[in-house]
N, C-alpha and C. Protein backbone atom coordinates (compact mmCIF):
# COMPACT_ATOMS: atom_id res chain seq x y z
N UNK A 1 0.83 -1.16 0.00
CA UNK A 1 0.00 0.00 0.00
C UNK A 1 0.89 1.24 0.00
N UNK A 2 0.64 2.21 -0.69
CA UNK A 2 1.20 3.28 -0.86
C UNK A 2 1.12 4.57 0.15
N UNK A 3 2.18 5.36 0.52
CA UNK A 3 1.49 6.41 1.16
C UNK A 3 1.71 7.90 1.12
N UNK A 4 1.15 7.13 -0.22
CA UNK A 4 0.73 8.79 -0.95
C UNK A 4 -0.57 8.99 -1.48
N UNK A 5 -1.70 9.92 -1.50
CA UNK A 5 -2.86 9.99 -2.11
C UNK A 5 -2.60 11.29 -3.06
N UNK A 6 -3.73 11.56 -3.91
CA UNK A 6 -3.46 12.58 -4.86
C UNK A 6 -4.96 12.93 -4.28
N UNK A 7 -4.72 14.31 -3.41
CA UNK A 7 -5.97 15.19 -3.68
C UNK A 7 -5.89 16.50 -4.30
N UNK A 8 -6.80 16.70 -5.22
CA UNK A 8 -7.20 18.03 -6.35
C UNK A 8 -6.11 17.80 -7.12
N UNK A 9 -5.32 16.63 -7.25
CA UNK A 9 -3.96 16.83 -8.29
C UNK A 9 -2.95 16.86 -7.16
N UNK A 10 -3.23 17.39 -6.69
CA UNK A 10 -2.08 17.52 -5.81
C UNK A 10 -1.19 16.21 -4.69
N UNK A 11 0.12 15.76 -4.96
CA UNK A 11 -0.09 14.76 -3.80
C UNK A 11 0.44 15.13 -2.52
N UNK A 12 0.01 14.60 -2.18
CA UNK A 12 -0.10 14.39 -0.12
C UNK A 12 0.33 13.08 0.77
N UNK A 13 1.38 13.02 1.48
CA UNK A 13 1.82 12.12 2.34
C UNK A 13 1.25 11.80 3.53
N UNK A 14 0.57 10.74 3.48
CA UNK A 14 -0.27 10.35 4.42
C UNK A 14 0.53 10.09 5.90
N UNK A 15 0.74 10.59 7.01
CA UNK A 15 1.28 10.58 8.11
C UNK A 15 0.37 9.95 9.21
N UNK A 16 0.96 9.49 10.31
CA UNK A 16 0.49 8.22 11.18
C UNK A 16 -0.07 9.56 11.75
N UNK A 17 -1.17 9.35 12.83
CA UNK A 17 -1.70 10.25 13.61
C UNK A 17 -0.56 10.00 14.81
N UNK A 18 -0.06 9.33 15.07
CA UNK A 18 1.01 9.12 15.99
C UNK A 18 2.16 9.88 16.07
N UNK A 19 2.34 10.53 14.88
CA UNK A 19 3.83 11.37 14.80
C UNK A 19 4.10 11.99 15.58
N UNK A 20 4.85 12.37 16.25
CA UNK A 20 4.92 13.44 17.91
C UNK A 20 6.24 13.76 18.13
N UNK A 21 6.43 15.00 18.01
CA UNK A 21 7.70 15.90 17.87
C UNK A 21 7.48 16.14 19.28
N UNK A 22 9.33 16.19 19.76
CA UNK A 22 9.59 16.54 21.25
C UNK A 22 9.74 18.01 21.76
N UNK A 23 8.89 19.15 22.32
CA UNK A 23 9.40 20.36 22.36
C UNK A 23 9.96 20.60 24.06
N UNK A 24 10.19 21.62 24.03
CA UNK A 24 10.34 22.86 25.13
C UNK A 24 9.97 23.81 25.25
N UNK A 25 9.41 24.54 26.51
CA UNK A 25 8.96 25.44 26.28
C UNK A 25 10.35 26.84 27.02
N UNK A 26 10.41 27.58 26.52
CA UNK A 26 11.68 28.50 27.32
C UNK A 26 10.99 29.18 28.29
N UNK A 27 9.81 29.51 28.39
CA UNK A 27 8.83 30.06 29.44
C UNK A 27 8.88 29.80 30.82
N UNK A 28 8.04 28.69 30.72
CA UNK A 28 8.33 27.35 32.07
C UNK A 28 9.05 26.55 31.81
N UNK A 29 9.94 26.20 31.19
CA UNK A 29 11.18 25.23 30.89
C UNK A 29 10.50 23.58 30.69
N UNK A 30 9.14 23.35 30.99
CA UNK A 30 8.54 22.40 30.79
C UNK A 30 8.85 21.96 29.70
N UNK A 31 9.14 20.34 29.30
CA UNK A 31 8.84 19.27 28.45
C UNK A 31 7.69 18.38 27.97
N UNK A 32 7.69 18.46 26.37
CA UNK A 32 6.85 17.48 25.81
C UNK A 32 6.84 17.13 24.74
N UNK A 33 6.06 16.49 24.45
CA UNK A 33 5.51 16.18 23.45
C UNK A 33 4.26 16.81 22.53
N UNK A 34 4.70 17.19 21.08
CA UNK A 34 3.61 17.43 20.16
C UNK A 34 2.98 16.97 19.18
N UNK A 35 1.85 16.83 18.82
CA UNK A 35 1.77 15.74 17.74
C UNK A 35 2.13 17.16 16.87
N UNK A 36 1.77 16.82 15.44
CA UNK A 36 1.90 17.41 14.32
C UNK A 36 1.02 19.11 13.86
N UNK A 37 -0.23 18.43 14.32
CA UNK A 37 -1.26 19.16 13.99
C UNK A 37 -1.13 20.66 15.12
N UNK A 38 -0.28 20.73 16.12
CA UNK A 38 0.32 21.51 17.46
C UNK A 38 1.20 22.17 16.66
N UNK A 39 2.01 22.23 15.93
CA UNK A 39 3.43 22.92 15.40
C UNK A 39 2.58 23.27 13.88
N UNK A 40 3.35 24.56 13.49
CA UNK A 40 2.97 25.43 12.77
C UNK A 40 4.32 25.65 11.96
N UNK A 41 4.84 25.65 10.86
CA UNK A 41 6.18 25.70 9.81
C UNK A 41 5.76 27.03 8.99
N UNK A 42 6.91 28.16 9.32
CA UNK A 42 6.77 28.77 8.33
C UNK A 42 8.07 28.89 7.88
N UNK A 43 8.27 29.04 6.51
CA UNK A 43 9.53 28.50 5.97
C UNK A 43 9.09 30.42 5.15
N UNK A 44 10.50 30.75 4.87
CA UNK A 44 11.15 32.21 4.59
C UNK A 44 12.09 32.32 3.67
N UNK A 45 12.22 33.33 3.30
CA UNK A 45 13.22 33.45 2.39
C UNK A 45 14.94 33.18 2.86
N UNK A 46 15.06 33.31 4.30
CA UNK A 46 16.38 33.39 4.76
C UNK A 46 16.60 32.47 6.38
N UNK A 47 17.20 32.40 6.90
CA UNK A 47 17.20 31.43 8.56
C UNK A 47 16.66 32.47 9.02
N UNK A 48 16.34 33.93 8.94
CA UNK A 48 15.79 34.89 10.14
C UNK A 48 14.27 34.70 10.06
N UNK A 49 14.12 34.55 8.48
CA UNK A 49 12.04 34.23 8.49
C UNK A 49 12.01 32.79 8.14
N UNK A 50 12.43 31.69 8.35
CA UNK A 50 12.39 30.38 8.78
C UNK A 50 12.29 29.91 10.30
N UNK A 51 10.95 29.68 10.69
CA UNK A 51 10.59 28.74 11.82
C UNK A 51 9.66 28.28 12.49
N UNK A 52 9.43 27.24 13.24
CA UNK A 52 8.24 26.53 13.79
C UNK A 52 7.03 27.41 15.01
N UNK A 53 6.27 27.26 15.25
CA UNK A 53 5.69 28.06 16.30
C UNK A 53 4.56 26.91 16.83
N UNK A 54 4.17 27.01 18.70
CA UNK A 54 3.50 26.10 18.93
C UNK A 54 3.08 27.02 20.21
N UNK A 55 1.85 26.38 20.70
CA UNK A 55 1.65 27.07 22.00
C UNK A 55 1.75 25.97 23.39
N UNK A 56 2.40 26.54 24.40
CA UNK A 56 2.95 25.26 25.04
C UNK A 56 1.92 25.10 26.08
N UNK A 57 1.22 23.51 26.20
CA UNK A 57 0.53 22.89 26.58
C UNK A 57 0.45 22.93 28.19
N UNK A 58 1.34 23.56 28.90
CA UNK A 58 1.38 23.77 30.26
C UNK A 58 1.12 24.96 30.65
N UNK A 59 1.58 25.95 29.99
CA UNK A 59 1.46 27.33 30.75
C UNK A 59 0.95 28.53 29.86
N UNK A 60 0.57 27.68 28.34
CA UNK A 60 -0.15 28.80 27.38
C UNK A 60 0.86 29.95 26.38
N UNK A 61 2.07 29.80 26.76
CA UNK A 61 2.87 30.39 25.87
C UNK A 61 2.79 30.20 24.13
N UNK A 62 3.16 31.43 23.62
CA UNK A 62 3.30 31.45 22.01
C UNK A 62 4.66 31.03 22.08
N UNK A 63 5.26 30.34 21.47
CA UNK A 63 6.85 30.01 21.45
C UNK A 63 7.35 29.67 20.10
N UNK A 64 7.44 30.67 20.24
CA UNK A 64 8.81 30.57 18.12
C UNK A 64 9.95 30.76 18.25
N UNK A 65 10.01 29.42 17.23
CA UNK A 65 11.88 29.03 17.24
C UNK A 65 12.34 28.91 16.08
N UNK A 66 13.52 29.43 15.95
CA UNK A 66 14.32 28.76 14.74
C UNK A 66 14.22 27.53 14.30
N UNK A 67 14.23 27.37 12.86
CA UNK A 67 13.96 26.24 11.96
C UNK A 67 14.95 26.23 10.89
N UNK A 68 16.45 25.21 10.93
CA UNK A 68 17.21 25.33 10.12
C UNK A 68 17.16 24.24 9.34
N UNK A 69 17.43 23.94 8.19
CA UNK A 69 17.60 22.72 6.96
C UNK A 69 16.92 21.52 7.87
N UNK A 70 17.75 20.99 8.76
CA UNK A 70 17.17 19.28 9.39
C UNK A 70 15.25 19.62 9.85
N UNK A 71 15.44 20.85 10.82
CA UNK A 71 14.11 21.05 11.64
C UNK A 71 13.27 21.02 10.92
N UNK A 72 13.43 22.04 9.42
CA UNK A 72 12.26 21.76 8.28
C UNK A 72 12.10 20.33 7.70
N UNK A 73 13.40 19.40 7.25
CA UNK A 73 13.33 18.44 6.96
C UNK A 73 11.97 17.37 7.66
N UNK A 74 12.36 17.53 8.92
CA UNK A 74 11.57 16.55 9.74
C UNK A 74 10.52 16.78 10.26
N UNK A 75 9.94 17.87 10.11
CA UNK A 75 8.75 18.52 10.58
C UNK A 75 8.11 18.43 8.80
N UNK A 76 8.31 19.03 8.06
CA UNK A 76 7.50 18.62 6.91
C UNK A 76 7.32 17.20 6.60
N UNK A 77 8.43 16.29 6.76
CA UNK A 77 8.33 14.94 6.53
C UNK A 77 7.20 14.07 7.72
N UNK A 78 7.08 15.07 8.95
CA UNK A 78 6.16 14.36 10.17
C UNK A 78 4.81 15.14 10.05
N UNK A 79 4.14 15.41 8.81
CA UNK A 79 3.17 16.06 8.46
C UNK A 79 2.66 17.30 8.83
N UNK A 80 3.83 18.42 9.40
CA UNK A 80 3.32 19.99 9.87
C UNK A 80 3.11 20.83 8.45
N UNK A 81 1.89 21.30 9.40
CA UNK A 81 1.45 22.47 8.24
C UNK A 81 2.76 23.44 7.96
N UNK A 82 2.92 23.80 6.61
CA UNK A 82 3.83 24.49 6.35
C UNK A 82 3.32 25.80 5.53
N UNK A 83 3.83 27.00 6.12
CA UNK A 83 3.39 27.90 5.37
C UNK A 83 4.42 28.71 4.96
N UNK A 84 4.31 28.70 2.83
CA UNK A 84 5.75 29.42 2.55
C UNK A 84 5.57 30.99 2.35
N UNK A 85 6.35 31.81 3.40
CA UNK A 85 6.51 33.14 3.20
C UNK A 85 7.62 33.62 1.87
N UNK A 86 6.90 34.47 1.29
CA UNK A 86 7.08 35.50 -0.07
C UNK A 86 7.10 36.67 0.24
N UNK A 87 8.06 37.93 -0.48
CA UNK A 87 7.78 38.98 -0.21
C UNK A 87 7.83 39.66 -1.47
N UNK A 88 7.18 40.91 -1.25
CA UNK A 88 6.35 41.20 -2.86
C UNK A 88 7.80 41.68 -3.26
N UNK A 89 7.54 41.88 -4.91
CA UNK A 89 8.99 42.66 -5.25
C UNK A 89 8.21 44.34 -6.05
């Protein structure tokens, strides 16, 4: 079985609902776990507008972090929404 589907043309990598990225929060220094659908990818033109954002499950913090080559690698490959920033010319 394959795991890839084609929706509208487009294909899509079907990811386990299980996937679960390990964070931190720098706030409360608390540890965890996120599934996928928790982390947010925005990928940029440069490493300064490249990175993940999540809100941490203990104490309610917004927390954005840097996202370099591997972090995007494995976060797009563990099914996070990715959103690509453009800037007009």
């Amino acid at each position: 079985m394959s795991n890839m589907s084609v929706v509208s043309g487009v294909p899509t990598v079907l990811v386990p609902e299980s996937v679960r990225f390990k964070a931190a929060c720098p706030d409360c220094r608390e540890r965890f776990e996120l599934a996928a659908g928790a982390i947010r990818l925005a990928v940029g033109a440069s490493r300064r507008t490249t990175f993940y954002s999540f809100t941490c499950p203990e104490c309610g913090a917004a927390v954005r972090k840097p996202a370099g080559e591997r972090i995007v690698e494995l976060l797009t490959g563990g099914g996070v929404r990715t959103l690509r920033l453009h800037t007009s010319l």
